[in-house]
N, C-alpha and C. Protein backbone atom coordinates (compact mmCIF):
# COMPACT_ATOMS: atom_id res chain seq x y z
N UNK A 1 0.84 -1.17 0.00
CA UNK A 1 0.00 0.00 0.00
C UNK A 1 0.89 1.23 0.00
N UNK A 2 0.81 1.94 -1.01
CA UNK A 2 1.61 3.09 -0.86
C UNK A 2 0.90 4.03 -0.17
N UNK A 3 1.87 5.53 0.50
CA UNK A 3 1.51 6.09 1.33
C UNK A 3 1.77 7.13 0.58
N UNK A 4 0.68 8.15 0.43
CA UNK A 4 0.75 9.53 0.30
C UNK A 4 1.11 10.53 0.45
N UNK A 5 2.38 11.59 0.41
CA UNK A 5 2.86 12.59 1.22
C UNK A 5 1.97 12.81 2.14
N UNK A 6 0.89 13.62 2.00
CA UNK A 6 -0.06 14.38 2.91
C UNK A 6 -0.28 12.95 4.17
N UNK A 7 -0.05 11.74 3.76
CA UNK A 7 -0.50 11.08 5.34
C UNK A 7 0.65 11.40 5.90
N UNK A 8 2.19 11.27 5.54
CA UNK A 8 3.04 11.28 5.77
C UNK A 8 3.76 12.38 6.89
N UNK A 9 2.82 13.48 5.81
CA UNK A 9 3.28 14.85 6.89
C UNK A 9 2.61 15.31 7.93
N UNK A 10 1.72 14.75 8.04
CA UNK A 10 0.93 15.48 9.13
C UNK A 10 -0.72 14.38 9.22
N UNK A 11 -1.67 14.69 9.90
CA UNK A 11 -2.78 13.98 10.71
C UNK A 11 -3.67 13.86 10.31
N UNK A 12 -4.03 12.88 9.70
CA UNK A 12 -5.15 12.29 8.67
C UNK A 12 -6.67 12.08 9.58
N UNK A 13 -7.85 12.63 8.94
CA UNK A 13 -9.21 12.72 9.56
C UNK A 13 -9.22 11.43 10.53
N UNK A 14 -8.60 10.26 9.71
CA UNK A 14 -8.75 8.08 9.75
C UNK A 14 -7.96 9.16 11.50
N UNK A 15 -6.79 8.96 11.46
CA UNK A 15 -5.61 9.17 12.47
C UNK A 15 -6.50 9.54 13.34
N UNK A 16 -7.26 10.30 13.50
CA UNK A 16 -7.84 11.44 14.49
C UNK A 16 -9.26 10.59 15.18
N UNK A 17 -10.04 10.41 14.18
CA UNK A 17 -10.98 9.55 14.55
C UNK A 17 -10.65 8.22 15.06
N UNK A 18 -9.21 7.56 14.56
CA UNK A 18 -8.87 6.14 15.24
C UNK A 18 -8.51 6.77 16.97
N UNK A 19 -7.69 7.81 16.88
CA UNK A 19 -7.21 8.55 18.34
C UNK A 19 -8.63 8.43 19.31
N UNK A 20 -9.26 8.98 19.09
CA UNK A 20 -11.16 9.18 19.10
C UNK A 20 -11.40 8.00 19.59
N UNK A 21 -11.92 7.32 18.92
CA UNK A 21 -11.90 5.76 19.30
C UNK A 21 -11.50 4.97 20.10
N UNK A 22 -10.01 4.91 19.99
CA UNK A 22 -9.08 4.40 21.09
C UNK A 22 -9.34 5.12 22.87
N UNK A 23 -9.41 6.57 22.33
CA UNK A 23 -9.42 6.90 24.37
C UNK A 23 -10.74 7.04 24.40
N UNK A 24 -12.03 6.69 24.12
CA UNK A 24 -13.26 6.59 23.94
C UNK A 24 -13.52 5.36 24.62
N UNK A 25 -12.88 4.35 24.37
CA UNK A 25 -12.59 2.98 24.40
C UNK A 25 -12.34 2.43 25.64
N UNK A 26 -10.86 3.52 25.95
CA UNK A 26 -10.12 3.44 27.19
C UNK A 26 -10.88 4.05 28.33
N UNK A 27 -11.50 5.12 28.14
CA UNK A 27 -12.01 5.42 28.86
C UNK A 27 -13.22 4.66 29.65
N UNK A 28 -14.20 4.12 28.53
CA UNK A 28 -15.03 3.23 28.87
C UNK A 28 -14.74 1.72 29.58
N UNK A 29 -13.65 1.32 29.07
CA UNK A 29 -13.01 0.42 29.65
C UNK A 29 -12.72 0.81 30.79
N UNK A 30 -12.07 1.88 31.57
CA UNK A 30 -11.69 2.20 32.70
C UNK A 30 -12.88 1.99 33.90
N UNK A 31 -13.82 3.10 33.81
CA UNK A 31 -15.11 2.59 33.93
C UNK A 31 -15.96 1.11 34.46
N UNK A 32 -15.46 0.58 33.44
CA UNK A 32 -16.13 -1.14 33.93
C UNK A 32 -14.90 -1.53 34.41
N UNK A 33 -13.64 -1.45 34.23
CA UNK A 33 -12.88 -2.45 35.44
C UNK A 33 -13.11 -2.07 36.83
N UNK A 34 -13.42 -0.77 36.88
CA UNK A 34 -14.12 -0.18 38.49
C UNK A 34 -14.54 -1.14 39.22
N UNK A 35 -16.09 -1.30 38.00
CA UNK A 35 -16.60 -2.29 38.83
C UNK A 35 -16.33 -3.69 39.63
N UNK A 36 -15.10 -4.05 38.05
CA UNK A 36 -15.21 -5.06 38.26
C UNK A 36 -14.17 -5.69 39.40
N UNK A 37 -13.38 -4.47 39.50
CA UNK A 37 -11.99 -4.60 40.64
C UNK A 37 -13.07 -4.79 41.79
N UNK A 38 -13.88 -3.84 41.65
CA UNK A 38 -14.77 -3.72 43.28
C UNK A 38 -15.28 -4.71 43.33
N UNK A 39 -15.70 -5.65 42.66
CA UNK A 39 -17.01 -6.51 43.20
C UNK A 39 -16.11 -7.46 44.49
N UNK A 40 -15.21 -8.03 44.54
CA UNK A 40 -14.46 -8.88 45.31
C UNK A 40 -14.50 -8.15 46.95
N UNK A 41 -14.45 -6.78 46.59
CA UNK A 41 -14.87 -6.07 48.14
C UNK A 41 -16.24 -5.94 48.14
N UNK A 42 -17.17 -5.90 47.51
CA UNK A 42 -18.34 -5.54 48.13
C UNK A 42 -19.42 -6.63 48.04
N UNK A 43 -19.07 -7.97 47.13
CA UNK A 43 -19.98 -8.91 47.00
C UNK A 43 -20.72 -9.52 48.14
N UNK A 44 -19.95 -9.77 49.44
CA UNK A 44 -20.13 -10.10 50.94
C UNK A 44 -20.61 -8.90 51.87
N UNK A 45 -20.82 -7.75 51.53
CA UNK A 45 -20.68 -7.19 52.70
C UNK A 45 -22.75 -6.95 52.82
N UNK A 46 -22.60 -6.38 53.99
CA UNK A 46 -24.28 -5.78 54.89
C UNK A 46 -24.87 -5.42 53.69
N UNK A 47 -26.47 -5.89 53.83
CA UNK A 47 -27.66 -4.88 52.97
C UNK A 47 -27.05 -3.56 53.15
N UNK A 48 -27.23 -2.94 54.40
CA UNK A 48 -26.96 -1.77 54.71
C UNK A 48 -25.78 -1.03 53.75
N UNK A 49 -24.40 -1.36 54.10
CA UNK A 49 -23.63 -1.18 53.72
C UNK A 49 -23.54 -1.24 52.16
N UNK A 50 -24.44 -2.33 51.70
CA UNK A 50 -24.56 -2.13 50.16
C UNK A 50 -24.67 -1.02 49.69
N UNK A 51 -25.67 -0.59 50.14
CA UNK A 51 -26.72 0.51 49.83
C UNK A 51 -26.31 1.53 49.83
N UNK A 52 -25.37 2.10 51.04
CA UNK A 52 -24.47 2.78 51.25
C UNK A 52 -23.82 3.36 49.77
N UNK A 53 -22.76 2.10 49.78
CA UNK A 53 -21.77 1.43 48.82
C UNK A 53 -21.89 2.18 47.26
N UNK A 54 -23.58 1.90 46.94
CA UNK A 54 -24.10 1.99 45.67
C UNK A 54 -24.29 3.56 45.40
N UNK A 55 -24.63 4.28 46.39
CA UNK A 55 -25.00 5.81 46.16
C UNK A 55 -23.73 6.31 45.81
N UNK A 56 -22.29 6.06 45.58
CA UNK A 56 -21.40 6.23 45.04
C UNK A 56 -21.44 6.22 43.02
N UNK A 57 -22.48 5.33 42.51
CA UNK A 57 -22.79 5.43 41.52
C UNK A 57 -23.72 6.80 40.76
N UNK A 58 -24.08 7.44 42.09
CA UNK A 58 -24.96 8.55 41.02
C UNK A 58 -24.46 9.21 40.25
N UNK A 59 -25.16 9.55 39.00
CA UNK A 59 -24.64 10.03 37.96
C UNK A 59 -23.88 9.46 36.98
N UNK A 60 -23.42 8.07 37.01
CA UNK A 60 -22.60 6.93 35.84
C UNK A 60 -23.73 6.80 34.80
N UNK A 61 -24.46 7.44 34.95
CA UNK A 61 -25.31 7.58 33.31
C UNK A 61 -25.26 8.50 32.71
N UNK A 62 -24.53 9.35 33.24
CA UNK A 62 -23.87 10.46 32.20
C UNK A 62 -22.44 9.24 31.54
N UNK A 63 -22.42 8.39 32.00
CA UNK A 63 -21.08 8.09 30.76
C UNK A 63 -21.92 7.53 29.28
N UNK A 64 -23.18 7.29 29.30
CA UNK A 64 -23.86 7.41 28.03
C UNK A 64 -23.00 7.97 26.59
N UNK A 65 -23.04 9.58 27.20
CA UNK A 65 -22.06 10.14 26.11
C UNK A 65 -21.19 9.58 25.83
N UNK A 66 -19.86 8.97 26.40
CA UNK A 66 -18.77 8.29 26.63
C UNK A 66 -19.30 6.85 25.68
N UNK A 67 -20.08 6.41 25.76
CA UNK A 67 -21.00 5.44 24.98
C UNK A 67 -20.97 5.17 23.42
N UNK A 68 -21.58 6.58 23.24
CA UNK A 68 -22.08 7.09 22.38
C UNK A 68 -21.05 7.43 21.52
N UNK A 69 -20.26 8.44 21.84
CA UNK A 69 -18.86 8.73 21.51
C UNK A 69 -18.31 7.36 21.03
N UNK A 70 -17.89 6.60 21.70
CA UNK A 70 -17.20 5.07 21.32
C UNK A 70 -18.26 4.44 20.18
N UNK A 71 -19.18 4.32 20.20
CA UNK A 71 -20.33 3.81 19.39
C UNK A 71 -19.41 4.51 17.71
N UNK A 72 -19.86 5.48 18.03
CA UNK A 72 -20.09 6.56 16.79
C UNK A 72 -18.76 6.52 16.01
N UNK A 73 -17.66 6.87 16.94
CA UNK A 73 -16.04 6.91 16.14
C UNK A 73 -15.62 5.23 15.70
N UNK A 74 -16.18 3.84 16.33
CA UNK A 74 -15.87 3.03 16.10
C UNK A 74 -16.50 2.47 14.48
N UNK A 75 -17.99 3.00 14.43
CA UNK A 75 -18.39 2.98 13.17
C UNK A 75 -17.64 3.87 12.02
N UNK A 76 -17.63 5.31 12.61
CA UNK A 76 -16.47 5.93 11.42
C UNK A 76 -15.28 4.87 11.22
N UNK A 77 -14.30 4.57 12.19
CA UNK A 77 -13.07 4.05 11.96
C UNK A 77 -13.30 2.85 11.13
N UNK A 78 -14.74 1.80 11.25
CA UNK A 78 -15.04 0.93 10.40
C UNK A 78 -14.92 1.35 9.13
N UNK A 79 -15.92 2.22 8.94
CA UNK A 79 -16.13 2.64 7.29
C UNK A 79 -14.50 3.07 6.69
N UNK A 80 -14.26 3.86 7.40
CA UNK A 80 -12.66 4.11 6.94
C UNK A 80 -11.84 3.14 6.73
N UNK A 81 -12.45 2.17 7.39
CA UNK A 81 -11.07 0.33 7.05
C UNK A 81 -11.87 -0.26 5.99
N UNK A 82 -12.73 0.32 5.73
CA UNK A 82 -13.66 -1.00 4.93
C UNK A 82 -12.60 -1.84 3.97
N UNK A 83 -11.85 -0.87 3.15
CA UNK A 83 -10.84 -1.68 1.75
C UNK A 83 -9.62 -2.39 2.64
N UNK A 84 -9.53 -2.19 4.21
CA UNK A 84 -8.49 -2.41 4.40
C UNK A 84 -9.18 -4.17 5.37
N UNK A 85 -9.29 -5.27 5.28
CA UNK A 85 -9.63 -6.09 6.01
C UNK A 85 -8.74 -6.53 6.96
N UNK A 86 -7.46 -6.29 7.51
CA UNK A 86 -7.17 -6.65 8.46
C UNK A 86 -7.06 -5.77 9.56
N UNK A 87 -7.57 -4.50 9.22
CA UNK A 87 -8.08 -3.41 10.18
C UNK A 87 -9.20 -3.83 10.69
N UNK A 88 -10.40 -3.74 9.27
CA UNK A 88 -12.19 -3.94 9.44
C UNK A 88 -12.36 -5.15 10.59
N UNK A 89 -11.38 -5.86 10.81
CA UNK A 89 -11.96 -7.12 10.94
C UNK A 89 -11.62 -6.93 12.83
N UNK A 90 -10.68 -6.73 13.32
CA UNK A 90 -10.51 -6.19 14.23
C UNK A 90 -12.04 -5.00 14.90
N UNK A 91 -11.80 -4.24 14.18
CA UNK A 91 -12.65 -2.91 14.68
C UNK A 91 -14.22 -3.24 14.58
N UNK A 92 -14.35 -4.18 13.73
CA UNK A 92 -15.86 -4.86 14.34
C UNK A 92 -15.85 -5.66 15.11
N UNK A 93 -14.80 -6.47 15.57
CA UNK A 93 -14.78 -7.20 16.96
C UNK A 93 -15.05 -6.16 18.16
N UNK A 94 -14.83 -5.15 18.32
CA UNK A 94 -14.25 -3.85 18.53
C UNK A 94 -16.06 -3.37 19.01
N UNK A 95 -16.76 -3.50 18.06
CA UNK A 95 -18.06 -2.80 17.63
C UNK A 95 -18.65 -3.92 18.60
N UNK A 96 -18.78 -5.21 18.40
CA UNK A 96 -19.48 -6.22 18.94
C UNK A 96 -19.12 -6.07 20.51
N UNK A 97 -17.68 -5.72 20.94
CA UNK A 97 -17.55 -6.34 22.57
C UNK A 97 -18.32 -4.88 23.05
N UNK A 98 -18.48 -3.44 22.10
CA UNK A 98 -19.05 -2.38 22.75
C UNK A 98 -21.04 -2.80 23.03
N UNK A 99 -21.32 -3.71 22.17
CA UNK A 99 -23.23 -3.66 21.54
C UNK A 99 -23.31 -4.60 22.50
N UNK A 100 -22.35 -5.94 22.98
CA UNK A 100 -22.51 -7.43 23.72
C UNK A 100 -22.23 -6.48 24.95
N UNK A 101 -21.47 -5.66 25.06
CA UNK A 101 -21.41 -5.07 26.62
C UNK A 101 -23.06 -4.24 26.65
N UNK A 102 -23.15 -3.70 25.91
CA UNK A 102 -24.70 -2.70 26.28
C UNK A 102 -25.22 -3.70 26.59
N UNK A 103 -25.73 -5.06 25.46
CA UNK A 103 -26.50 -5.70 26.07
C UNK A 103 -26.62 -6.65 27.00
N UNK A 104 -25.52 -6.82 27.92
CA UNK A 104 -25.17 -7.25 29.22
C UNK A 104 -26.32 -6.70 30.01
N UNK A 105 -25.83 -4.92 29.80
CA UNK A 105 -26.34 -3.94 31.12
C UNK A 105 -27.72 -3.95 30.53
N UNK A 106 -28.66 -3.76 29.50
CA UNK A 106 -29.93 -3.92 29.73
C UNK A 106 -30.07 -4.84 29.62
N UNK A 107 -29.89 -6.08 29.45
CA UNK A 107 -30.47 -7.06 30.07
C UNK A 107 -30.79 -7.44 31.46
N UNK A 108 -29.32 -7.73 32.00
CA UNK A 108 -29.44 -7.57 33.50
C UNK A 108 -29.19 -6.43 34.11
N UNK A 109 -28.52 -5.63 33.97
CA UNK A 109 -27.56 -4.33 34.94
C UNK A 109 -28.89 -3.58 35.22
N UNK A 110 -29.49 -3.25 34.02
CA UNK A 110 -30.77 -1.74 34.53
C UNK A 110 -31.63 -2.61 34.79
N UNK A 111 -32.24 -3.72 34.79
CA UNK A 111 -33.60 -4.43 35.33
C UNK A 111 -33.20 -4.23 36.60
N UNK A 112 -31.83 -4.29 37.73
CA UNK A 112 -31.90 -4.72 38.66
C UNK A 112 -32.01 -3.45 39.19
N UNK A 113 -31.10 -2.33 38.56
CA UNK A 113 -31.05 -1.09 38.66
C UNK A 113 -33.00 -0.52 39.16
N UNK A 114 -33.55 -1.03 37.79
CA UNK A 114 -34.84 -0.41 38.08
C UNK A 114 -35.73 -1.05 39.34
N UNK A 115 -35.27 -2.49 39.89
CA UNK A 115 -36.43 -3.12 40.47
C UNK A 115 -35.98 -2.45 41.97
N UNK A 116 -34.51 -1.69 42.16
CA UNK A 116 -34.73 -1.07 43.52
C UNK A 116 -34.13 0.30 43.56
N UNK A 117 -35.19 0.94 42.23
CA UNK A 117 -34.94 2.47 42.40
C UNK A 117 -33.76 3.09 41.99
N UNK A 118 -32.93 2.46 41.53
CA UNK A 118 -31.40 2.70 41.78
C UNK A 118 -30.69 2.48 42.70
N UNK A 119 -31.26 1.80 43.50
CA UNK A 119 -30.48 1.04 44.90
C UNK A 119 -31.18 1.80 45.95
N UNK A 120 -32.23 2.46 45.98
CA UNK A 120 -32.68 3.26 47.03
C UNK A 120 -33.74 2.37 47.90
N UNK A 121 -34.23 1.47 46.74
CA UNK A 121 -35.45 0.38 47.67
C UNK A 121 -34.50 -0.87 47.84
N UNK A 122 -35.49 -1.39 49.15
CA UNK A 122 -34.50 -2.24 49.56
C UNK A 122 -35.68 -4.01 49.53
N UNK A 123 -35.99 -4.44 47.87
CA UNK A 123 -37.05 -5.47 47.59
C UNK A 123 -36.44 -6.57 48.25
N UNK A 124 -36.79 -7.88 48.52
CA UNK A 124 -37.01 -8.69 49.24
C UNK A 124 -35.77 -10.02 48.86
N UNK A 125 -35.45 -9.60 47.38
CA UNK A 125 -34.81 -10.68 47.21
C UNK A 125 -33.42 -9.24 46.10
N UNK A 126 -32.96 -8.48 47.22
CA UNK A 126 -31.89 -7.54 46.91
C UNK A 126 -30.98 -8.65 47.00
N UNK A 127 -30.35 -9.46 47.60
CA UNK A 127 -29.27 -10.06 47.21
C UNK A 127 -29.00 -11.03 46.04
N UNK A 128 -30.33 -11.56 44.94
CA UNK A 128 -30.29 -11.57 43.95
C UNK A 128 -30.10 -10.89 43.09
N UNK A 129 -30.43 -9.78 42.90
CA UNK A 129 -30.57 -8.49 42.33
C UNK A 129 -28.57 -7.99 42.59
N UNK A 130 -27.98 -8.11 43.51
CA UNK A 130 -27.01 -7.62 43.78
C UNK A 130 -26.02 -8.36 43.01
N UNK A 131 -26.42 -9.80 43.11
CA UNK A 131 -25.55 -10.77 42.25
C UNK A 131 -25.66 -9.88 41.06
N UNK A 132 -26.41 -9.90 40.02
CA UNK A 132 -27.02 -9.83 38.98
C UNK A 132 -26.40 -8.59 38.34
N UNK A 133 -26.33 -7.65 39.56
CA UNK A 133 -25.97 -6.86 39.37
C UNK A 133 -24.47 -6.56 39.01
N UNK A 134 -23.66 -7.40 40.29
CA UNK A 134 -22.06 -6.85 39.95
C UNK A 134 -21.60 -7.79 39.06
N UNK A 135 -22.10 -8.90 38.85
CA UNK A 135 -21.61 -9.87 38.10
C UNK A 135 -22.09 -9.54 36.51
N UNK A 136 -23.04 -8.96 36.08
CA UNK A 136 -23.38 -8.12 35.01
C UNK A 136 -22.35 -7.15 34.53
N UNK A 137 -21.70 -6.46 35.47
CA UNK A 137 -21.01 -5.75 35.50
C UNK A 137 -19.18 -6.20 35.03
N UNK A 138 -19.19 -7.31 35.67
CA UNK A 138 -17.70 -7.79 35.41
C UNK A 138 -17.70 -8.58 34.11
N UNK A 139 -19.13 -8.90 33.63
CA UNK A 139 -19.29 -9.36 32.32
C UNK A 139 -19.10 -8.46 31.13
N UNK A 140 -19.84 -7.31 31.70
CA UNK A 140 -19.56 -5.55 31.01
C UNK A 140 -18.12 -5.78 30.71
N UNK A 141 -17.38 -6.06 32.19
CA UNK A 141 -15.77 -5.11 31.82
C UNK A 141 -15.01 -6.02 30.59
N UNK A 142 -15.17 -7.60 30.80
CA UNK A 142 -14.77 -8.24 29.78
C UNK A 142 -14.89 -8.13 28.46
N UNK A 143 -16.02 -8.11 27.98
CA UNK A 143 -16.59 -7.17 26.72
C UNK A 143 -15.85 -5.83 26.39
N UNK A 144 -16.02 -4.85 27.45
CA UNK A 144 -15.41 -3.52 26.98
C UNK A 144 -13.51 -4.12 26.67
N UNK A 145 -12.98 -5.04 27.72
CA UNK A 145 -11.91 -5.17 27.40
C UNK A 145 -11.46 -5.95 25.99
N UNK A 146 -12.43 -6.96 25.73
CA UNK A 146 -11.93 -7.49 24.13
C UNK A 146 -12.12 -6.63 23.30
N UNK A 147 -13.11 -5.26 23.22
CA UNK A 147 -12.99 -4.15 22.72
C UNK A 147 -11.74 -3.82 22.40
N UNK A 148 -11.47 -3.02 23.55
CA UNK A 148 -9.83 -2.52 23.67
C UNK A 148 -8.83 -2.71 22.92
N UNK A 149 -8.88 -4.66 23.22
CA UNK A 149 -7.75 -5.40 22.50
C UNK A 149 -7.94 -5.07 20.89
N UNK A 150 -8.99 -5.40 20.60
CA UNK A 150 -9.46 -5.95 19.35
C UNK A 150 -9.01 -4.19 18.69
N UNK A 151 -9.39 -3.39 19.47
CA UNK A 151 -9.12 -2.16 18.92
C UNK A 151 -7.43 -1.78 18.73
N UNK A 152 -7.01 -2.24 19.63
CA UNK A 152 -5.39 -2.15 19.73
C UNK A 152 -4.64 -3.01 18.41
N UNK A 153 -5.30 -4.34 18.08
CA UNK A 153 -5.07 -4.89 17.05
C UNK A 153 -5.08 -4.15 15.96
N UNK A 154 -6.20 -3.71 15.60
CA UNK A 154 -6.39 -3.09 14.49
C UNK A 154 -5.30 -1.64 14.43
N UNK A 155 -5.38 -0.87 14.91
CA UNK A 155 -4.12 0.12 15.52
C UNK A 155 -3.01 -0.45 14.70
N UNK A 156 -2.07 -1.28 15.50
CA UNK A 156 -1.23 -1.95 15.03
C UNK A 156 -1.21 -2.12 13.65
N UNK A 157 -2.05 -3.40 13.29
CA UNK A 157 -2.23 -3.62 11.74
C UNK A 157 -2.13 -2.87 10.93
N UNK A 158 -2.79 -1.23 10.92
CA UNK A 158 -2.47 0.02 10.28
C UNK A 158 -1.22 0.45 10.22
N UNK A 159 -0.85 0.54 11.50
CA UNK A 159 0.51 0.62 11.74
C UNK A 159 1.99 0.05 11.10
N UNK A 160 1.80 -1.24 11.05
CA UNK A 160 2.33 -1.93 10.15
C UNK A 160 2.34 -2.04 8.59
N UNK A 161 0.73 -1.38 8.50
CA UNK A 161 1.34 -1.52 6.87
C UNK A 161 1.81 -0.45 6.29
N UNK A 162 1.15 0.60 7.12
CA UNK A 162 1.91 2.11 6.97
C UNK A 162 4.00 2.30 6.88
N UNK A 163 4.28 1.28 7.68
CA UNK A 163 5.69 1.11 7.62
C UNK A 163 6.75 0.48 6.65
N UNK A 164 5.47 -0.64 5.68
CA UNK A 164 6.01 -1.15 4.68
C UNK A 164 6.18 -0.68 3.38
C-alpha cells in the first residue's frame, strides 16, 4: 500500500478519529474495570452497607455520552477500514464487545437497577438483584476489554502496513 505525502506529513481525519476511538474505548473500559476490581470487596458485605456502597454510583449515566462517543467513532473508523480487512476485521470485533457489553447492562444491569430504584429500595430478594448486578457488570468489563484489544489490534495492523 503506498503512502501519500499528505499522510506522511501530518494527521489524517482516519488518524484522528482512530485517536477518538481508542481513548473513547479506554475510557469506557476504565469505567467497567471499576466495577469489576470492586465486586471482590463488596460482593459479601451488609444490605446496609450495600446501599451505602451503591449511592457512590450517582450520575454513571452520564457516561452514556462516553458510549455514544465510542459507538459513533468506532463505526467511522469501520467505514474508513472498509478496503483495508485486516483493520475492518478487528474494529468490528471492537463494535461487537461495545453492543454485547450494552446488552449485558440492559439485560441484567438496569432491570436490577430499576427493580430497587437505583439502589434506594431495599425489595425482598436484593441479594439476587445484587448478584445480577455486579456480576453483570464484570461481564460488562470483559466485553469492553476485548474491545480494547481488538481495537489495539487493528491500531497496530495500520501501523504496520503504513511502515512497509
Amino acid at each position: 500500500m503506498a503512502i501519500h505525502a499528505s499522510e506522511r506529513d501530518g494527521v489524517t481525519g482516519y488518524e484522528v478519529l482512530f485517536f477518538i476511538a481508542m481513548l473513547a474505548t479506554a475510557l469506557a473500559l476504565g469505567g467497567a474495570l471499576a466495577h469489576l476490581f470492586e465486586l471482590p470487596n463488596k460482593i459479601g458485605v451488609s444490605r446496609d452497607d450495600y446501599f451505602v456502597m451503591q449511592k457512590a454510583y450517582n450520575g454513571w449515566n452520564q457516561l452514556a455520552w462516553l458510549l455514544l462517543l465510542q459507538l459513533l467513532s468506532l463505526i467511522g473508523v469501520a467505514v474508513l477500514s472498509r478496503h483495508r480487512r485486516d483493520v475492518l476485521r478487528p474494529v468490528l470485533l471492537a463494535i461487537f464487545g461495545l453492543l454485547a457489553a450494552q446488552g449485558v447492562f440492559w439485560i441484567f444491569t438496569f432491570p436490577a437497577n430499576v427493580a430497587t430504584q437505583n439502589w434506594t429500595l431495599i425489595p425482598a430478594d436484593w441479594e439476587a438483584l445484587r448478584a445480577q448486578w455486579e456480576y453483570s457488570h464484570a461481564a460488562g468489563a470483559g466485553l469492553q476489554l476485548l474491545a480494547m484489544c481488538a481495537l489495539i489490534v487493528a491500531a497496530l495492523r495500520r501501523a504496520r502496513a503504513r511502515t512497509r
